[in-house]
Protein backbone atom coordinates (compact mmCIF):
# COMPACT_ATOMS: atom_id res chain seq x y z
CA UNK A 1 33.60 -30.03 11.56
CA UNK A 2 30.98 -29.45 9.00
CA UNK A 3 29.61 -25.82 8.50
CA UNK A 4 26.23 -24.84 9.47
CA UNK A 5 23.40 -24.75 7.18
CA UNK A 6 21.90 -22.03 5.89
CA UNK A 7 18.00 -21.58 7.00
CA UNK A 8 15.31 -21.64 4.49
CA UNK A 9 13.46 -18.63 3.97
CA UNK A 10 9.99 -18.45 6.52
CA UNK A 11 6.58 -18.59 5.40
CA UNK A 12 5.31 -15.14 6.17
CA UNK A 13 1.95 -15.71 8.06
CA UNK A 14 -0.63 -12.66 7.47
CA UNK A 15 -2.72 -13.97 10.92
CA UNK A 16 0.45 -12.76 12.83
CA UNK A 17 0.33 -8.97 13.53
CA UNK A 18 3.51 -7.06 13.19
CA UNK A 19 3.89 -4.03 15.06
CA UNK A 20 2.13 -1.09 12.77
CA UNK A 21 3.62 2.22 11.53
CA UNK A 22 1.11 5.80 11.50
CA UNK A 23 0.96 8.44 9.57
CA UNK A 24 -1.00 10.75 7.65
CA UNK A 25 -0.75 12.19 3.92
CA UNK A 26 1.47 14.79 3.21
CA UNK A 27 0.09 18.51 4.09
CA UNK A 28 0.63 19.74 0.80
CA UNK A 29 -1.30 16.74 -1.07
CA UNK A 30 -4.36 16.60 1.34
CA UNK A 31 -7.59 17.42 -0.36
CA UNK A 32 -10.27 16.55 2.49
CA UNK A 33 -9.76 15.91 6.35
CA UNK A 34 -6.33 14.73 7.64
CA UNK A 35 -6.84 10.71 8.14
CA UNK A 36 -4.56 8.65 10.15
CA UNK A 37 -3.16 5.83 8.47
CA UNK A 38 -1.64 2.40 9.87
CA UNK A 39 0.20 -0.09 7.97
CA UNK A 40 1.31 -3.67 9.24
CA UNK A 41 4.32 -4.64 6.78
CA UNK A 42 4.45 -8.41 7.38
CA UNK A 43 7.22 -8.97 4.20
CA UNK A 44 9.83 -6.33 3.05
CA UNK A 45 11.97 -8.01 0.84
CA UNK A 46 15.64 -7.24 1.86
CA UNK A 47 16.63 -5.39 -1.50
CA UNK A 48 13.75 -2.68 -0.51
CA UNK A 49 11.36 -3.19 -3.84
CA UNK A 50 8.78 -5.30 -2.63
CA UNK A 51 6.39 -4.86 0.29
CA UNK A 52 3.49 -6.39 1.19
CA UNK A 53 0.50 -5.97 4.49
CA UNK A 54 -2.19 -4.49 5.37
CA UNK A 55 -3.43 -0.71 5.79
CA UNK A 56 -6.03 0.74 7.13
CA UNK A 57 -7.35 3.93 7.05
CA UNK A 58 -10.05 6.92 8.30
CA UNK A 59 -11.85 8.96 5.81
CA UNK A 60 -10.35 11.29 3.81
CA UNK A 61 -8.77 12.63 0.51
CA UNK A 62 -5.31 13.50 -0.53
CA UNK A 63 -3.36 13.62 -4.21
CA UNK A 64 -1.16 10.38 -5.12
CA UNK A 65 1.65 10.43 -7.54
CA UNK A 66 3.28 6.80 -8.62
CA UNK A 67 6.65 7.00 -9.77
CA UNK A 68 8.08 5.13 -12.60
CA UNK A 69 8.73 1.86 -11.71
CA UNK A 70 6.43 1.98 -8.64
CA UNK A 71 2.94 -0.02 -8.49
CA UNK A 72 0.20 -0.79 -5.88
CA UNK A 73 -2.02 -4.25 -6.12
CA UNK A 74 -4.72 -4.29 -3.58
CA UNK A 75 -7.69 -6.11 -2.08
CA UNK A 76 -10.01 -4.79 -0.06
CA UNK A 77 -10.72 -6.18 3.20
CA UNK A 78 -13.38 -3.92 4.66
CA UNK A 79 -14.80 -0.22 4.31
CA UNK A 80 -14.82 1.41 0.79
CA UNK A 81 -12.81 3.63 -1.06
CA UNK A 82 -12.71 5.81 -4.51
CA UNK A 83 -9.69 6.68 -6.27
CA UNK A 84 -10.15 9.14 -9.36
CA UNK A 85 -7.77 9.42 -12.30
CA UNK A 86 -6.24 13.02 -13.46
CA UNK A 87 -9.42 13.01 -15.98
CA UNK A 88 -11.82 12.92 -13.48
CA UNK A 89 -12.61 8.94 -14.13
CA UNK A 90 -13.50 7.46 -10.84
CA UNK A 91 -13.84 3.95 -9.91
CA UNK A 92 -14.92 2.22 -5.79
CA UNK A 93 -13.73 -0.44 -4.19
CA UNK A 94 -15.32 -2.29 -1.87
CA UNK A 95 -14.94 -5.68 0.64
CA UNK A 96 -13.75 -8.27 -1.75
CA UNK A 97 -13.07 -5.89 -4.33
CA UNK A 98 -9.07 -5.70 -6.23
CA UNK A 99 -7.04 -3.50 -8.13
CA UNK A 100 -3.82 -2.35 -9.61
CA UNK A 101 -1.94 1.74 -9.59
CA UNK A 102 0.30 1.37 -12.47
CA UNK A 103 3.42 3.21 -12.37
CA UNK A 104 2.65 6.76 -13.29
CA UNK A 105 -0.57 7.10 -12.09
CA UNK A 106 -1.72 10.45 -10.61
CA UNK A 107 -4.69 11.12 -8.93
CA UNK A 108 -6.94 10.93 -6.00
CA UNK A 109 -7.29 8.49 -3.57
CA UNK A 110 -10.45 8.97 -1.45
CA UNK A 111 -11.42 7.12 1.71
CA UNK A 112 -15.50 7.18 2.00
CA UNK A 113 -15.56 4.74 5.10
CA UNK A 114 -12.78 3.25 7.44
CA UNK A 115 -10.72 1.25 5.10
CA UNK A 116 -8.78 -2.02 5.89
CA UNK A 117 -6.64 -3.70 2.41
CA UNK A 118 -3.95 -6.13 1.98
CA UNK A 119 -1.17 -4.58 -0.56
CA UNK A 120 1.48 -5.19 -1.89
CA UNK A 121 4.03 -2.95 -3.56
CA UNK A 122 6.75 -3.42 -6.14
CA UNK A 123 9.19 -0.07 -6.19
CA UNK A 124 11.62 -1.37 -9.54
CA UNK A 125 13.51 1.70 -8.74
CA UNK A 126 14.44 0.79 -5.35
CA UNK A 127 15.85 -2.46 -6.82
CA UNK A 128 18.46 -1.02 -9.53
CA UNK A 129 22.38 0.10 -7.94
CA UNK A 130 22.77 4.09 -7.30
């Protein structure tokens, strides 16, 4: 009797819709309104340092902090959004528009209209042993 094969890994398909998380920024790091936020994770890698979707948001403001080891590429989809460095440099993003939050990066991330990106995020730190 021969042992079963293991499966291949899936294609992850983006046009399938997984079922969303909410939540809002943290009270203490909100800087204008309270906006909801939904994110569809359609790929979490298994050794928790890679994650990829897409989030949408309402307008709003709140203070980000990337760890070490931690960084954000995005594209936007739809809507627009501003994120402003710890010296006050500012750059928006709109539909078709990409960029990368290094690791370290403070800041604020603003939502001017409803926002709707595909991320993905690579957490190094949640790859090394405790």
């Amino acid at each position: 009797m021969t042992a079963p094969q293991p499966q291949p890994p899936a294609l992850v398909d983006f046009r399938t819709s997984p079922e969303p998380s909410h939540d809002r920024p943290r009270p203490d790091r909100l800087v204008q309104g309270n906006p909801a936020r939904t994110t569809w994770t359609h790929y979490g890698a298994p050794s928790g340092d890679f994650d990829c979707g897409i989030w949408a948001c309402e307008p709003g403001a709140w203070r980000i902090a990337f760890p070490p080891g931690k960084e954000e590429f995005f594209h936007v989809i739809s809507g627009r959004l501003r994120i402003r460095d710890e010296a006050g440099n500012a750059r928006e993003f709109g539909p078709g528009d990409a960029c990368v939050i290094p690791a370290g990066f403070q800041g604020v991330f603003e939502v001017i209209e409803p926002v709707r990106k595909h991320f993905v995020v690579i957490d190094r730190a949640a790859a090394r042993p405790a």
